[in-house]
C-alpha atoms as a PDB file:
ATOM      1  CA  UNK A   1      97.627  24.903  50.490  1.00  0.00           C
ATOM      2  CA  UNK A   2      95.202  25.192  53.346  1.00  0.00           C
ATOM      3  CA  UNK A   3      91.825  24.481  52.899  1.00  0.00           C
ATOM      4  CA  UNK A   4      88.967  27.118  52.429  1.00  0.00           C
ATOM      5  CA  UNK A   5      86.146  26.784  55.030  1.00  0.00           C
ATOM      6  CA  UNK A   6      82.732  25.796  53.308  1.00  0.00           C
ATOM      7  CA  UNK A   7      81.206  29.236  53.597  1.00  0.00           C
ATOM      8  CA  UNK A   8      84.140  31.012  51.636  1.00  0.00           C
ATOM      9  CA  UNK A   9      83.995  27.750  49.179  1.00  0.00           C
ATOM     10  CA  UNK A  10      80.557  28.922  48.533  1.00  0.00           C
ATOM     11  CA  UNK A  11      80.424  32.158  48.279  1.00  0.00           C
ATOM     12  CA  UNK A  12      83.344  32.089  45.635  1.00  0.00           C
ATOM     13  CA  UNK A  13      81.691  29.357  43.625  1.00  0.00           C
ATOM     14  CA  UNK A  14      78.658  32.203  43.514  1.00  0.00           C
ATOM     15  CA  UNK A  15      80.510  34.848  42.417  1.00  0.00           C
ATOM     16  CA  UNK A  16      82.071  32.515  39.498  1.00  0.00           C
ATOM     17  CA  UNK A  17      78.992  31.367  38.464  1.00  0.00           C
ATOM     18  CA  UNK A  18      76.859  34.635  37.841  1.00  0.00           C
ATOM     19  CA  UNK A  19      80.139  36.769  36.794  1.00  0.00           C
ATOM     20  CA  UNK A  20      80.299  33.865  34.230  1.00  0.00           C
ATOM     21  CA  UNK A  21      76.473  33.626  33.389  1.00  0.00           C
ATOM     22  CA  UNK A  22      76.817  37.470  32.446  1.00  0.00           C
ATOM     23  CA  UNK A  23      80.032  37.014  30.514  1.00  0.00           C
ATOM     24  CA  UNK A  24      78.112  34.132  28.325  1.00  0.00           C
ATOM     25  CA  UNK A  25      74.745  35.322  27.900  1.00  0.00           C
ATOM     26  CA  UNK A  26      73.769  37.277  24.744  1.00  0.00           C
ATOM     27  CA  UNK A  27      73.763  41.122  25.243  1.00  0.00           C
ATOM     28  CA  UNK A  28      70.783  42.702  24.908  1.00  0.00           C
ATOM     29  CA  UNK A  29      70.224  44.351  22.077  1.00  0.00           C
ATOM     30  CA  UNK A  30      67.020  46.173  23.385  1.00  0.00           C
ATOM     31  CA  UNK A  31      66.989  49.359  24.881  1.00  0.00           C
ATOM     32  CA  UNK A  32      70.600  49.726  25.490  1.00  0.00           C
ATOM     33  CA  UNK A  33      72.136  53.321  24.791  1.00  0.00           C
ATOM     34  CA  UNK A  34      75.035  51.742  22.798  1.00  0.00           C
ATOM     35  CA  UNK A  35      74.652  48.812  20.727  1.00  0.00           C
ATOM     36  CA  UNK A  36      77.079  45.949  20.707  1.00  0.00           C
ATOM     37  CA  UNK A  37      78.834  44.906  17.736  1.00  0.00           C
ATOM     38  CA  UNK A  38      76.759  43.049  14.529  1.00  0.00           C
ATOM     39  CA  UNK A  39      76.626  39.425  15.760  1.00  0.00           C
ATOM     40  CA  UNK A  40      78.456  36.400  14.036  1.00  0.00           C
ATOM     41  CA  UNK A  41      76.204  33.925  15.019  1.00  0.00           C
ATOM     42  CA  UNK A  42      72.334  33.468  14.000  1.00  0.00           C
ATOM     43  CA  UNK A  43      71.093  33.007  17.092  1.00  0.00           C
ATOM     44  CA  UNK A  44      72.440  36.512  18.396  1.00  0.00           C
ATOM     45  CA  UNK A  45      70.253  38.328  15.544  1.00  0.00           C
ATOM     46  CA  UNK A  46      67.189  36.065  16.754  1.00  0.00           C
ATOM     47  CA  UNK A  47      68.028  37.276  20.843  1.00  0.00           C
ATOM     48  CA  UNK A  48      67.635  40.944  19.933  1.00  0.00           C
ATOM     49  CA  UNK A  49      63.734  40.040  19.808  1.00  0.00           C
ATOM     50  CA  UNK A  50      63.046  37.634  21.348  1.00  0.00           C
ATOM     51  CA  UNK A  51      62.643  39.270  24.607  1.00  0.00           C
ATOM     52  CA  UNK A  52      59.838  41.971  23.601  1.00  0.00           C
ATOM     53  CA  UNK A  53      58.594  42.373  20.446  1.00  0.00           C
ATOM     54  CA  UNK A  54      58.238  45.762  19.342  1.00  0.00           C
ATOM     55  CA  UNK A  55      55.397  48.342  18.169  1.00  0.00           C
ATOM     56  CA  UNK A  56      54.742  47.205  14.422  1.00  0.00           C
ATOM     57  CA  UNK A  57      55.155  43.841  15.380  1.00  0.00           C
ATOM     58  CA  UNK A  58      52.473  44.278  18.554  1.00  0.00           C
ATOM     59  CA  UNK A  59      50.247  45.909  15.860  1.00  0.00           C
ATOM     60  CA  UNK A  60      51.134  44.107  12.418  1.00  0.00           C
ATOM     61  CA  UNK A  61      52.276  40.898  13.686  1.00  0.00           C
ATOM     62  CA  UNK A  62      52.743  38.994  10.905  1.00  0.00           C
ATOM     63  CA  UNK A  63      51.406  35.309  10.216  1.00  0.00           C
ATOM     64  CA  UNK A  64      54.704  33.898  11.405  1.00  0.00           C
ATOM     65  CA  UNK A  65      57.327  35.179  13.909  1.00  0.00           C
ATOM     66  CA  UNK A  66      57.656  38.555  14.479  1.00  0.00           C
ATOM     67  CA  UNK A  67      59.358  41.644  12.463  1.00  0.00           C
ATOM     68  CA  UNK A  68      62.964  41.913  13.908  1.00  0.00           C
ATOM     69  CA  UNK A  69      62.910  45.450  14.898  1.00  0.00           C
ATOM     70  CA  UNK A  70      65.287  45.794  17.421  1.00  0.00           C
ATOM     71  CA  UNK A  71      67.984  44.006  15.529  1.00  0.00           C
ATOM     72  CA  UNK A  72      67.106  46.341  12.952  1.00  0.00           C
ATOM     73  CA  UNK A  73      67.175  49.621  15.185  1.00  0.00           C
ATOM     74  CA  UNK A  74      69.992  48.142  16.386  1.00  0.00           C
ATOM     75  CA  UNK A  75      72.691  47.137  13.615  1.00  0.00           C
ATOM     76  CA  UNK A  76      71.011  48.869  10.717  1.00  0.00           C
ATOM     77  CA  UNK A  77      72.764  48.511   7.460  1.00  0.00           C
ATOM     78  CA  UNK A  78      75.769  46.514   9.149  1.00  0.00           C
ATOM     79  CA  UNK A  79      76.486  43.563   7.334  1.00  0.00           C
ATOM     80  CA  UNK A  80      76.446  40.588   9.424  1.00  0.00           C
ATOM     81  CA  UNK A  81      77.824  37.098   8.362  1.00  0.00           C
ATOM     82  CA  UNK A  82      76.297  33.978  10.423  1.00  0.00           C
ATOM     83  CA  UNK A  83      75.519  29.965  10.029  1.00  0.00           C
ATOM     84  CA  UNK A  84      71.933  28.713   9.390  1.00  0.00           C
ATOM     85  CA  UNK A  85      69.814  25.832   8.376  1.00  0.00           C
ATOM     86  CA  UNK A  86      67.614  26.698   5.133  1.00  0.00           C
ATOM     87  CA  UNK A  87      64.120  25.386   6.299  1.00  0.00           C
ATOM     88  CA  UNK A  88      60.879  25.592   5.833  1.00  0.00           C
ATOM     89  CA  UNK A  89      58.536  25.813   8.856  1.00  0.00           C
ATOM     90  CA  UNK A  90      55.275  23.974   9.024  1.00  0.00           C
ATOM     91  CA  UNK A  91      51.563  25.444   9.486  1.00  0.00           C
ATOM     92  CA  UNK A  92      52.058  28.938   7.723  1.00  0.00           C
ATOM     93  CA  UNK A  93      48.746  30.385   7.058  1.00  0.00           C
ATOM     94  CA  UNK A  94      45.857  33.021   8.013  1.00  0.00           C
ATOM     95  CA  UNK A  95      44.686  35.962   6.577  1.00  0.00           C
ATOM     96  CA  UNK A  96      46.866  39.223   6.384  1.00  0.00           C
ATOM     97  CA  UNK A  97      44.865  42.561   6.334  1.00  0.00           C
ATOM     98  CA  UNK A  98      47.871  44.087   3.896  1.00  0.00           C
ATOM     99  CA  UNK A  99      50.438  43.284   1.132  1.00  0.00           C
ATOM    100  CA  UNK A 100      53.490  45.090   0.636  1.00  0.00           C
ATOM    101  CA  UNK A 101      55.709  45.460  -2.027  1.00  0.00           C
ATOM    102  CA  UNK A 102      58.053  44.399  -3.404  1.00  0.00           C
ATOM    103  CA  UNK A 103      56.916  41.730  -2.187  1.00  0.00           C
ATOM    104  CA  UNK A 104      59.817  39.516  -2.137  1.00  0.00           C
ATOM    105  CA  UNK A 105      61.340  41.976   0.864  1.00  0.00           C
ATOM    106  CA  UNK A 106      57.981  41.124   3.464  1.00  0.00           C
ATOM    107  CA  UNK A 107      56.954  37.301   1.720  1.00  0.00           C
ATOM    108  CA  UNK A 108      58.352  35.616   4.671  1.00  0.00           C
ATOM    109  CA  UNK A 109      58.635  32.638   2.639  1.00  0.00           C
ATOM    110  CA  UNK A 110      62.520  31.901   3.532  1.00  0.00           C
ATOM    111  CA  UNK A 111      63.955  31.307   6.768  1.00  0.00           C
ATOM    112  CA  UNK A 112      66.875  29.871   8.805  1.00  0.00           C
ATOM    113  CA  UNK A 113      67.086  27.974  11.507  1.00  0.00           C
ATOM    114  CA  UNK A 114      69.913  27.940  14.581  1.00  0.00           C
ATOM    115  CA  UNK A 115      69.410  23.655  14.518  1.00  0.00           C
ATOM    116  CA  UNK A 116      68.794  21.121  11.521  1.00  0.00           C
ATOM    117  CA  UNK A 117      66.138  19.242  14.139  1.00  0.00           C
ATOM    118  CA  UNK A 118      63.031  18.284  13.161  1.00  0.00           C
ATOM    119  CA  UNK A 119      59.558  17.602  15.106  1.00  0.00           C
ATOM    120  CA  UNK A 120      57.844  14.515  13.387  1.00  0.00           C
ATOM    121  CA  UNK A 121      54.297  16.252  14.424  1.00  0.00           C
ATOM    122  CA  UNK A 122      55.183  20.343  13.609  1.00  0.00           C
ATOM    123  CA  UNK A 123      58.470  19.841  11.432  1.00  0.00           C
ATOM    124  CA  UNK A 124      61.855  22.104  11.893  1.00  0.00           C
ATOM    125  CA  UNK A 125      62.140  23.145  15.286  1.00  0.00           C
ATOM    126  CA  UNK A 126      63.496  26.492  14.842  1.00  0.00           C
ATOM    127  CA  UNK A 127      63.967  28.854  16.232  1.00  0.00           C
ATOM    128  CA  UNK A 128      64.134  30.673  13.269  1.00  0.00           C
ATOM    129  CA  UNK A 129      65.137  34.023  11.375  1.00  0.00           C
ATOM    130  CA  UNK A 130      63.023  34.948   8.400  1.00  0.00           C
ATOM    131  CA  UNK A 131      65.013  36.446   5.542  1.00  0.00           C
ATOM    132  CA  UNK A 132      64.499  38.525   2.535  1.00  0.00           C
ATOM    133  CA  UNK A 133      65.722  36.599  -0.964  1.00  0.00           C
ATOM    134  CA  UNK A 134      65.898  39.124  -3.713  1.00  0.00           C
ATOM    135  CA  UNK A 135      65.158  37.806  -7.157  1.00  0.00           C
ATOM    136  CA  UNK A 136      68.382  37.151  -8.276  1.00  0.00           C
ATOM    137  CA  UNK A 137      69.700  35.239  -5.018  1.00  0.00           C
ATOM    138  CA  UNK A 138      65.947  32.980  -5.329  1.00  0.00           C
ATOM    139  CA  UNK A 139      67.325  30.228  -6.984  1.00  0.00           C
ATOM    140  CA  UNK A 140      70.510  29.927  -5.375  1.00  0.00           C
ATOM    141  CA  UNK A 141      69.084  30.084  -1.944  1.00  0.00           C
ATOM    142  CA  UNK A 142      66.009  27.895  -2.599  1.00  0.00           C
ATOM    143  CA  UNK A 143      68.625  25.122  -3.861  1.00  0.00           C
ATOM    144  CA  UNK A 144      70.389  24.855  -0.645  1.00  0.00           C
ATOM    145  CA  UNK A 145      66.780  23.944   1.702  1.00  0.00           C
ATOM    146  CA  UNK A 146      67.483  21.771   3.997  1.00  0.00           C
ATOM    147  CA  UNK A 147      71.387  22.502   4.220  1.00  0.00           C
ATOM    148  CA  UNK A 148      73.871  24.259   6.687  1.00  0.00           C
ATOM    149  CA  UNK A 149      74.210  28.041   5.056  1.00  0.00           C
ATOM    150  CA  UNK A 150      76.731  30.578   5.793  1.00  0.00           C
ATOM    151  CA  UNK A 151      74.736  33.276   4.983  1.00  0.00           C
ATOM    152  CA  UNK A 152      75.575  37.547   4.315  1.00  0.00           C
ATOM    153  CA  UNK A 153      73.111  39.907   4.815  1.00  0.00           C
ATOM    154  CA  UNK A 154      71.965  43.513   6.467  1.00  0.00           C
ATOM    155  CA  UNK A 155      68.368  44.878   7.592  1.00  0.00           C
ATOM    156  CA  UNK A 156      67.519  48.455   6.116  1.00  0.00           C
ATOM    157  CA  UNK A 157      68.322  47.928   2.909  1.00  0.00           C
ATOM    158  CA  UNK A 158      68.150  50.914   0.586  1.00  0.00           C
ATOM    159  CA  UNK A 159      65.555  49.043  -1.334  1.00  0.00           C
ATOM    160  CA  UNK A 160      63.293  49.466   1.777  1.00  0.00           C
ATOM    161  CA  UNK A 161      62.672  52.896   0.948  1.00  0.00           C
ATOM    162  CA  UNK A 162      60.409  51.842  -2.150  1.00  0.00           C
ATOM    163  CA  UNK A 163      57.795  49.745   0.071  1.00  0.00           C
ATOM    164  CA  UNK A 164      54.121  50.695  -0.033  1.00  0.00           C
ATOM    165  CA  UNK A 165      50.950  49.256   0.560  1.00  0.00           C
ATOM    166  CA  UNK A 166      49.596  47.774  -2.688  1.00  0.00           C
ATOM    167  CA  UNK A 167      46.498  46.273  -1.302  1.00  0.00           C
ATOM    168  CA  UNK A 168      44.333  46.443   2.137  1.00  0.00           C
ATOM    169  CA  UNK A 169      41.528  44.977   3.943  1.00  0.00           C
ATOM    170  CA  UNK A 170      40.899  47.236   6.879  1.00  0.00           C
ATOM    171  CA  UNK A 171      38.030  44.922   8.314  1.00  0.00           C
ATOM    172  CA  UNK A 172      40.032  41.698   8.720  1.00  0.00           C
ATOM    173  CA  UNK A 173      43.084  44.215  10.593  1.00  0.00           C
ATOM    174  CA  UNK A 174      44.977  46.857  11.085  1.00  0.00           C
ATOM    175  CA  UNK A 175      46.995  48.615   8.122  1.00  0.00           C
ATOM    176  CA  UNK A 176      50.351  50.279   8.044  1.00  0.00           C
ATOM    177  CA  UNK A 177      50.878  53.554   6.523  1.00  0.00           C
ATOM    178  CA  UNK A 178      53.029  54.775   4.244  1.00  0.00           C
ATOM    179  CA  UNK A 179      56.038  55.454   6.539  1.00  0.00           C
ATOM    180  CA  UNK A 180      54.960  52.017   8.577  1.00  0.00           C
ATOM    181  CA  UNK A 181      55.137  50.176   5.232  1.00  0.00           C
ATOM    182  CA  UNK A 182      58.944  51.113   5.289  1.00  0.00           C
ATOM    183  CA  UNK A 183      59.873  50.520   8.657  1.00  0.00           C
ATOM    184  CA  UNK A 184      58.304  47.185   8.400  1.00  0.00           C
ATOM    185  CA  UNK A 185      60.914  46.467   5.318  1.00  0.00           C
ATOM    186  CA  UNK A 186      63.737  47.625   7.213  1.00  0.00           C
ATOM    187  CA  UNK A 187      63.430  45.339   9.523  1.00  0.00           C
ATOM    188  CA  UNK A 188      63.944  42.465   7.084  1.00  0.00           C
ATOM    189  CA  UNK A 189      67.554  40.787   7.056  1.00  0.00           C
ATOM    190  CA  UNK A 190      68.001  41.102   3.361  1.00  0.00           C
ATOM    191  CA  UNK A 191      70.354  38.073   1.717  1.00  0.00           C
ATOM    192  CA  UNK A 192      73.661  39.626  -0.004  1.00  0.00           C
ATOM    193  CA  UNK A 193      75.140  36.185  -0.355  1.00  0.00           C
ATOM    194  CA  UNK A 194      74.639  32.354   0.903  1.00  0.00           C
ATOM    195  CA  UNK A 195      77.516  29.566   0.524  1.00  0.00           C
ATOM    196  CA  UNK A 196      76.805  26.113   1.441  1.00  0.00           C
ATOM    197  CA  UNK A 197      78.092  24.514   4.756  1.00  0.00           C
ATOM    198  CA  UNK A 198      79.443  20.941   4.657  1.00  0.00           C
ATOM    199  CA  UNK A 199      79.136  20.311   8.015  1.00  0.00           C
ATOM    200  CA  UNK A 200      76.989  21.560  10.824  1.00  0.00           C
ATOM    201  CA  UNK A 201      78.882  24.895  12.669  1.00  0.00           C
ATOM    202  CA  UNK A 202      80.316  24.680  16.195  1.00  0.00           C
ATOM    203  CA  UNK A 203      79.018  28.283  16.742  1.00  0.00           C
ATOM    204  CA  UNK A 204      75.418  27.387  16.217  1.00  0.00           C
ATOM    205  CA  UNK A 205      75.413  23.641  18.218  1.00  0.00           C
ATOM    206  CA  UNK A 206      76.435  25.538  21.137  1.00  0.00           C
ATOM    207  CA  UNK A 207      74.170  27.640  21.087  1.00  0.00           C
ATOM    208  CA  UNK A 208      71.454  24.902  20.482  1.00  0.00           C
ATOM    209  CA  UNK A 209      69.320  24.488  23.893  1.00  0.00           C
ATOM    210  CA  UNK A 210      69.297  20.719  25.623  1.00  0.00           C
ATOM    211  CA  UNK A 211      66.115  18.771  25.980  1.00  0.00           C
ATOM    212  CA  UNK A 212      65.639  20.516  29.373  1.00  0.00           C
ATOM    213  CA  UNK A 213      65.706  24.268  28.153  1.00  0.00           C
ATOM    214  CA  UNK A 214      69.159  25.041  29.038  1.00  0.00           C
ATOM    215  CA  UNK A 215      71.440  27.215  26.771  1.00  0.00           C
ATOM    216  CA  UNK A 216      74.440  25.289  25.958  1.00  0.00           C
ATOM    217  CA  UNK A 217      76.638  28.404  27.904  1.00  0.00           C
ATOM    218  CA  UNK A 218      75.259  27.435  30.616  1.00  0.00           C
ATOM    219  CA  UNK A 219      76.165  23.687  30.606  1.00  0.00           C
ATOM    220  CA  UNK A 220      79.332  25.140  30.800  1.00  0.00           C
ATOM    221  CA  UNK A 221      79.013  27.513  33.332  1.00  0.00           C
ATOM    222  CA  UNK A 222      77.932  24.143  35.897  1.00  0.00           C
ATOM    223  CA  UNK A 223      80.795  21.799  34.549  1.00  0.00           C
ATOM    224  CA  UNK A 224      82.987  24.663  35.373  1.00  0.00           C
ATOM    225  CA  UNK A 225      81.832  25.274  38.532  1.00  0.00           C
ATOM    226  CA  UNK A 226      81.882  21.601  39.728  1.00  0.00           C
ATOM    227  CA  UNK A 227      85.142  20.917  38.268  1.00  0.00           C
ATOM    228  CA  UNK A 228      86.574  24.010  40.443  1.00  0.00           C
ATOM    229  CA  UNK A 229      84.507  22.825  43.456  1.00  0.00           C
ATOM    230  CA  UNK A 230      86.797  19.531  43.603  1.00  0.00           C
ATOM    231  CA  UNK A 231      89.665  21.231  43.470  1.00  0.00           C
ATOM    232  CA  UNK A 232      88.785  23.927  46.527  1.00  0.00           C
ATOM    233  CA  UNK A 233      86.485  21.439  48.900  1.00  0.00           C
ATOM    234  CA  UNK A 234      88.375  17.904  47.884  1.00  0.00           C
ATOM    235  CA  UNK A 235      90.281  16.417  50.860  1.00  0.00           C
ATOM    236  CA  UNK A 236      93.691  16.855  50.928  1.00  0.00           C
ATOM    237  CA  UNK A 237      96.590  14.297  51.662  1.00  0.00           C
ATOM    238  CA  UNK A 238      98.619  13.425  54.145  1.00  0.00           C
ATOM    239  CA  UNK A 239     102.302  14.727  54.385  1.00  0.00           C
ATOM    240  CA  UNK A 240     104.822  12.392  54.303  1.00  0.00           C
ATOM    241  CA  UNK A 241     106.522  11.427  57.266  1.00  0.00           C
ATOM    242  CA  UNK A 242     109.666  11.821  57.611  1.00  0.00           C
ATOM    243  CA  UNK A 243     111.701   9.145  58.042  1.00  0.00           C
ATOM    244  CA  UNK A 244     113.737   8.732  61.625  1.00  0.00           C
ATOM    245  CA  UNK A 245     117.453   9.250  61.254  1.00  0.00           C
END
């Protein structure tokens, strides 16, 4: 095989690397005409926002995180089954102008994580998805903190529909209205069912970023591309000679 000239080396070494960086990365969720399918992995619900937050969260932005509204506009009542870490985030607090209920749908008191790391200064590192634990699922779920979950779950739940504003202080902030107070619910992940995890997923660790910032997808975009750059630039050997008669 004849070897490629550096400037045709490098130009298909491009063209492998972004057609694979687009292949990898998480679709967005956000403003597309046509939604891609529910996601099996955590972090894939937490991508759908984490771009731009949207209009209730810009105006109601709750003490932590933000109100996954695109995931929500997005997969709806789709059931979605995906690996977490049950943990409990450091430094909640501050003063909300409103209270919704029920209040178990908006307490943003439960959450998982896509990594079982933790920050000696600021605790689990996140980042994280806050759920909705009905009554009946409290006990189960609040048993498994600190575990690896494989957890069920859907946002606009029918009991969404019954949200209202039960109390308000319109001088600390902003408060929803009545038809806000629903949309706000609906874009909770409500918990139809959580199973422990004895080991961490492969799903979620790859999707864990390195120390550097760097998605694990694209770790393997680089090792991909060097290990193909060998084989096109590497020197070649030699042909036998053929031995005189």
């Amino acid at each position: 095989m004849a070897k490629l000239p550096r400037s045709w080396t490098s130009t298909i070494l491009a063209a492998i690397v972004v057609g694979a960086i687009g292949l990898a990365a998480p679709p967005p969720a956000l403003g597309t005409a046509v939604c891609p399918p529910p996601p099996n992995m955590l972090a894939g619900l937490i991508a759908a926002d984490a771009v731009e937050t949207g209009p209730l969260t810009e105006q109601f932005r709750p003490v932590y995180g933000v109100y996954a509204e695109a995931a929500a506009g997005c997969w709806g009542g789709a059931e979605s089954t995906v690996a977490g870490f049950v943990a409990s985030p450091e430094g909640l607090g501050g003063v909300s102008p409103f209270s919704i209920e029920p209040t178990w749908m908006v307490s943003r008191a439960h959450f998982l994580s896509t990594t079982d790391s933790i920050d000696p200064q600021a605790g689990p590192v996140g980042p994280f998805l806050s759920v909705a634990v009905a009554p009946s699922l409290e006990a189960e779920f609040t048993r498994l903190n600190h575990r690896w979950v494989r957890a069920s779950g859907h946002f606009d739940d029918p009991a969404a529909t019954t949200c209202v504003v039960s109390s308000s202080t319109p001088d600390v902030g902003a408060v929803p209205t009545a038809d806000q107070a629903i949309e706000i619910c609906r874009a909770s992940f409500v918990l139809t069912a959580v199973d422990p995890l004895t080991t961490p997923p492969t799903d979620t660790e790859s999707l864990e970023r390195s120390a550097g910032g760097v998605p694990g997808w694209a770790g393997l975009v680089v090792a991909v591309a060097a290990g193909l750059s060998w084989v096109l630039v590497r020197p070649r050997g030699r042909p036998a000679r053929r031995q005189r008669a």
